[in-house]
C-alpha atoms as a PDB file:
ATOM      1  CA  UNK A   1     -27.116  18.834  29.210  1.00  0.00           C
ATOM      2  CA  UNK A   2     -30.456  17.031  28.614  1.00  0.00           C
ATOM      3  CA  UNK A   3     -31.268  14.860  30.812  1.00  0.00           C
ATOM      4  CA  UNK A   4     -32.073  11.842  28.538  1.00  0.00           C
ATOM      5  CA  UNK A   5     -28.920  12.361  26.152  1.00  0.00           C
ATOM      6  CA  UNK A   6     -26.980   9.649  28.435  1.00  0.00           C
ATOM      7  CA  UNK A   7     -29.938   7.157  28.618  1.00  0.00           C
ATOM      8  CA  UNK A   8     -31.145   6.858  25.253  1.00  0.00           C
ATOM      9  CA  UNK A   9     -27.810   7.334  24.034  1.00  0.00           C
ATOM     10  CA  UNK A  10     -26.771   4.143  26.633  1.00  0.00           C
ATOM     11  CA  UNK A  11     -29.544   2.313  24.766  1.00  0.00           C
ATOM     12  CA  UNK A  12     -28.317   2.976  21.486  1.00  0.00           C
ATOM     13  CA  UNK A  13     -24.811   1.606  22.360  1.00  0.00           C
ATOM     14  CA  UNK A  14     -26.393  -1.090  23.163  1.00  0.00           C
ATOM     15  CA  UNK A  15     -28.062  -1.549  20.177  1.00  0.00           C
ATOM     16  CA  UNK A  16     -25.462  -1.385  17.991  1.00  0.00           C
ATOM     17  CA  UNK A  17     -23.593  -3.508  20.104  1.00  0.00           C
ATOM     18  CA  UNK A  18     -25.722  -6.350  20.178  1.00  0.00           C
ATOM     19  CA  UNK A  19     -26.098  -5.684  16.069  1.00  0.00           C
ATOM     20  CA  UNK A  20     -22.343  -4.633  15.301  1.00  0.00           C
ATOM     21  CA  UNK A  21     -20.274  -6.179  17.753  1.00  0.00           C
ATOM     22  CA  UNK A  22     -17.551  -3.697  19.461  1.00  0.00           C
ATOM     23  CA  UNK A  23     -14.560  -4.033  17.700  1.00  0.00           C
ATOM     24  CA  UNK A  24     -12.238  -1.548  16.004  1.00  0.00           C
ATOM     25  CA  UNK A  25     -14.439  -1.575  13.216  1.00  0.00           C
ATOM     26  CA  UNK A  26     -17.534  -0.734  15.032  1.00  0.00           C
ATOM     27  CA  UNK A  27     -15.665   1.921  16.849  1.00  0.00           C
ATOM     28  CA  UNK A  28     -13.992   3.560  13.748  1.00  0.00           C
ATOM     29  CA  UNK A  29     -17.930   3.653  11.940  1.00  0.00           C
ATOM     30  CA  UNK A  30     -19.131   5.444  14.849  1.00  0.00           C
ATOM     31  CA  UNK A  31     -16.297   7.992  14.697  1.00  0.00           C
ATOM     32  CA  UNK A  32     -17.460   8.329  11.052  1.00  0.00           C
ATOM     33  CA  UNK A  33     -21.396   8.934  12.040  1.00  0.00           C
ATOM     34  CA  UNK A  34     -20.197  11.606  13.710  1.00  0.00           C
ATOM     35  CA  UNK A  35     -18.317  13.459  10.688  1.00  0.00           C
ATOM     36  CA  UNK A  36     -21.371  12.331   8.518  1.00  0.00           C
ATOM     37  CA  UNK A  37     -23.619  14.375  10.594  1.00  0.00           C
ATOM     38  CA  UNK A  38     -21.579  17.208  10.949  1.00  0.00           C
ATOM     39  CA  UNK A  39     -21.758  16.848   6.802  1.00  0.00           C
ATOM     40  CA  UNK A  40     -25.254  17.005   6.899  1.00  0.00           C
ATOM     41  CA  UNK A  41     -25.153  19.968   9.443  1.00  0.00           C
ATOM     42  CA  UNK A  42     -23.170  21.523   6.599  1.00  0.00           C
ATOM     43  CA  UNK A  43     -25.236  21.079   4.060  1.00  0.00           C
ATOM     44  CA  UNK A  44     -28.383  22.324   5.779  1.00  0.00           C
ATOM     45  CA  UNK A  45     -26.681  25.463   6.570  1.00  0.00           C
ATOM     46  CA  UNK A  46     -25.457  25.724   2.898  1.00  0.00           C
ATOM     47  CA  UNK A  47     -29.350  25.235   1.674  1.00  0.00           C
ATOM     48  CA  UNK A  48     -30.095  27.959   4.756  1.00  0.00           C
ATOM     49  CA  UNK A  49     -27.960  30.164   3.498  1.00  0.00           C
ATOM     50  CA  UNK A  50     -28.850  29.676  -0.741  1.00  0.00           C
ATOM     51  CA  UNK A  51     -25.008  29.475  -1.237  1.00  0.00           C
ATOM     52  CA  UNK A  52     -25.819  27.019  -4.070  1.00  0.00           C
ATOM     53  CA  UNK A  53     -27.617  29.312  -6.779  1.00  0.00           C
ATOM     54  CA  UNK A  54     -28.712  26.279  -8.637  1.00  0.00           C
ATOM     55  CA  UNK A  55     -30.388  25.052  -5.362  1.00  0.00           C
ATOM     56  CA  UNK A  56     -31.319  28.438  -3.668  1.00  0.00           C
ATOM     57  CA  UNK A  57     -32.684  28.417  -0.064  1.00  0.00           C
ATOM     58  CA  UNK A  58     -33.585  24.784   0.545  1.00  0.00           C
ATOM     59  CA  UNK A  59     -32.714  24.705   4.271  1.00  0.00           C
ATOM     60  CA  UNK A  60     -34.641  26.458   7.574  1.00  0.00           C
ATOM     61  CA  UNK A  61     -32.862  27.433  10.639  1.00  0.00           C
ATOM     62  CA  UNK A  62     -34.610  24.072  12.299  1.00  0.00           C
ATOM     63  CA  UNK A  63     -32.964  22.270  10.098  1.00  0.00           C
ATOM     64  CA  UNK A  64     -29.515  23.240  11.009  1.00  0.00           C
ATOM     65  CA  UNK A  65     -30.741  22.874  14.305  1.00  0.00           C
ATOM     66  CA  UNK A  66     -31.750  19.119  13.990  1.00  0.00           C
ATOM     67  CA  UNK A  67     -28.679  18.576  12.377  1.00  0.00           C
ATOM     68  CA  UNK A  68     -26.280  19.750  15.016  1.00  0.00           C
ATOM     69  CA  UNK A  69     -28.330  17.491  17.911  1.00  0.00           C
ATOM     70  CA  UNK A  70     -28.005  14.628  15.544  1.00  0.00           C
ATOM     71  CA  UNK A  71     -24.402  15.439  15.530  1.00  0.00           C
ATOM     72  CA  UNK A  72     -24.280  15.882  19.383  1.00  0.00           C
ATOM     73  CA  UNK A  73     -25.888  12.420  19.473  1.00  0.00           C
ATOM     74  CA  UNK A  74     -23.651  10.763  17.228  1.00  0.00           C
ATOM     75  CA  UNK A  75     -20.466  11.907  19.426  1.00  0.00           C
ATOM     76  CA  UNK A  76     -22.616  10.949  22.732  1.00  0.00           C
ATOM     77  CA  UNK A  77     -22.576   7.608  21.369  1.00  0.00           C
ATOM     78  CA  UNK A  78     -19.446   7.522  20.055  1.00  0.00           C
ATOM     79  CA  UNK A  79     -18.010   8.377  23.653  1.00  0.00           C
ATOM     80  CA  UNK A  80     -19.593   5.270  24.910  1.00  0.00           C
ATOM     81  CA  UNK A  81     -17.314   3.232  23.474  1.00  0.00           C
ATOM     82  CA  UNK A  82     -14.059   5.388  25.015  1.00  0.00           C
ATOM     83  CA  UNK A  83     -15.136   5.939  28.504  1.00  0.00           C
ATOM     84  CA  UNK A  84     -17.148   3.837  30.692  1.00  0.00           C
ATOM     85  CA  UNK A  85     -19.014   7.062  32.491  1.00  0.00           C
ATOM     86  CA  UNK A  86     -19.014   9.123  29.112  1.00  0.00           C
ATOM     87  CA  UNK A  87     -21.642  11.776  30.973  1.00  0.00           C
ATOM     88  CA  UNK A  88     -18.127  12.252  33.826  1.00  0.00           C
ATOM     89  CA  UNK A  89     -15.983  12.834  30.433  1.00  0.00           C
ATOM     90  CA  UNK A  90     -17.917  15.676  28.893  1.00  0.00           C
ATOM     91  CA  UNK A  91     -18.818  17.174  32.132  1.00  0.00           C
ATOM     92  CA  UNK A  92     -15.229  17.664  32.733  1.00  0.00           C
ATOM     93  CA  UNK A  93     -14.639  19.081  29.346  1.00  0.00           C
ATOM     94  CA  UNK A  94     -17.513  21.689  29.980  1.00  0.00           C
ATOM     95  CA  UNK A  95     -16.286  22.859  33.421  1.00  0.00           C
ATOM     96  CA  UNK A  96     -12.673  23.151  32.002  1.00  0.00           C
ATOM     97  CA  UNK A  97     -14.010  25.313  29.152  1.00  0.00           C
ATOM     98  CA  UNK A  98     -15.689  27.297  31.582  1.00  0.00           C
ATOM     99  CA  UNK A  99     -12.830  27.799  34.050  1.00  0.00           C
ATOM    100  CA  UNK A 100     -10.770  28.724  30.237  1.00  0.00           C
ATOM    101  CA  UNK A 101     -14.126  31.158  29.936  1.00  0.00           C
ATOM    102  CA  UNK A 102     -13.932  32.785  33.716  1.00  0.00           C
ATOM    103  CA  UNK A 103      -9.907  32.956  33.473  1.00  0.00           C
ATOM    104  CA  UNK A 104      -9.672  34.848  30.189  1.00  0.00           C
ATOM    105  CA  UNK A 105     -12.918  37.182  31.025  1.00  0.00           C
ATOM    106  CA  UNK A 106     -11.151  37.873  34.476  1.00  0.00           C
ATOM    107  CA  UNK A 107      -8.048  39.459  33.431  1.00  0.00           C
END
C-alpha cells in the first residue's frame, strides 16, 4: 500500500473533523463518499466502455483509474473513524485474503 495513503488520509480526518464534527452524522456521510465514488468509478467505466450510445466513449482507462483511488481514499478515510490504527485493520484484511489466496491455490 502507498506509503502516504495513511498520512494524508490522517490529515483529512482531521480536516473534516475539525469542519464536521464526529458524530453519527459525520460518520454515516463518509460511508456515503465512499458509495459516491464507487458511482463515479461506474460511470467512467460506462463512458470507457460507450455503453451509452447517446454519449459514446466519453471515458479513458485513466479515468477509471482515478476513480477507483478516489474510491480507495474515500474508504481509507472512512476507516479512520472505526479503528484507531486503520493501516493494522486493512493490513489484516490483505494477509487474510492472501492466506484465502495460498490455501485455495494449494490444494
Amino acid at each position: 500500500m502507498s506509503a502516504v495513503l495513511w498520512p494524508v488520509t490522517a490529515r483529512i480526518t482531521e480536516v473534516l473533523d475539525i469542519a464536521n464534527g464526529t458524530g453519527e452524522q459525520e460518520t454515516a456521510m463518509r460511508l456515503l463518499k465512499v458509495v459516491e465514488e464507487a458511482g463515479e468509478a461506474s460511470a467512467a467505466y460506462i463512458g470507457l466502455t460507450g455503453q451509452n450510445p447517446r454519449k459514446g466513449i466519453t471515458h479513458t482507462p485513466r479515468d477509471v483509474a482515478d476513480e477507483l483511488c478516489d474510491v480507495i481514499i474515500a474508504a481509507a478515510v472512512a476507516l479512520h473513524a472505526f479503528s484507531a490504527v486503520p493501516s493494522a485493520v486493512l493490513d489484516a484484511k490483505l494477509h487474510a485474503a492472501a492466506r484465502r489466496l495460498q490455501a485455495k491455490t494449494s490444494k
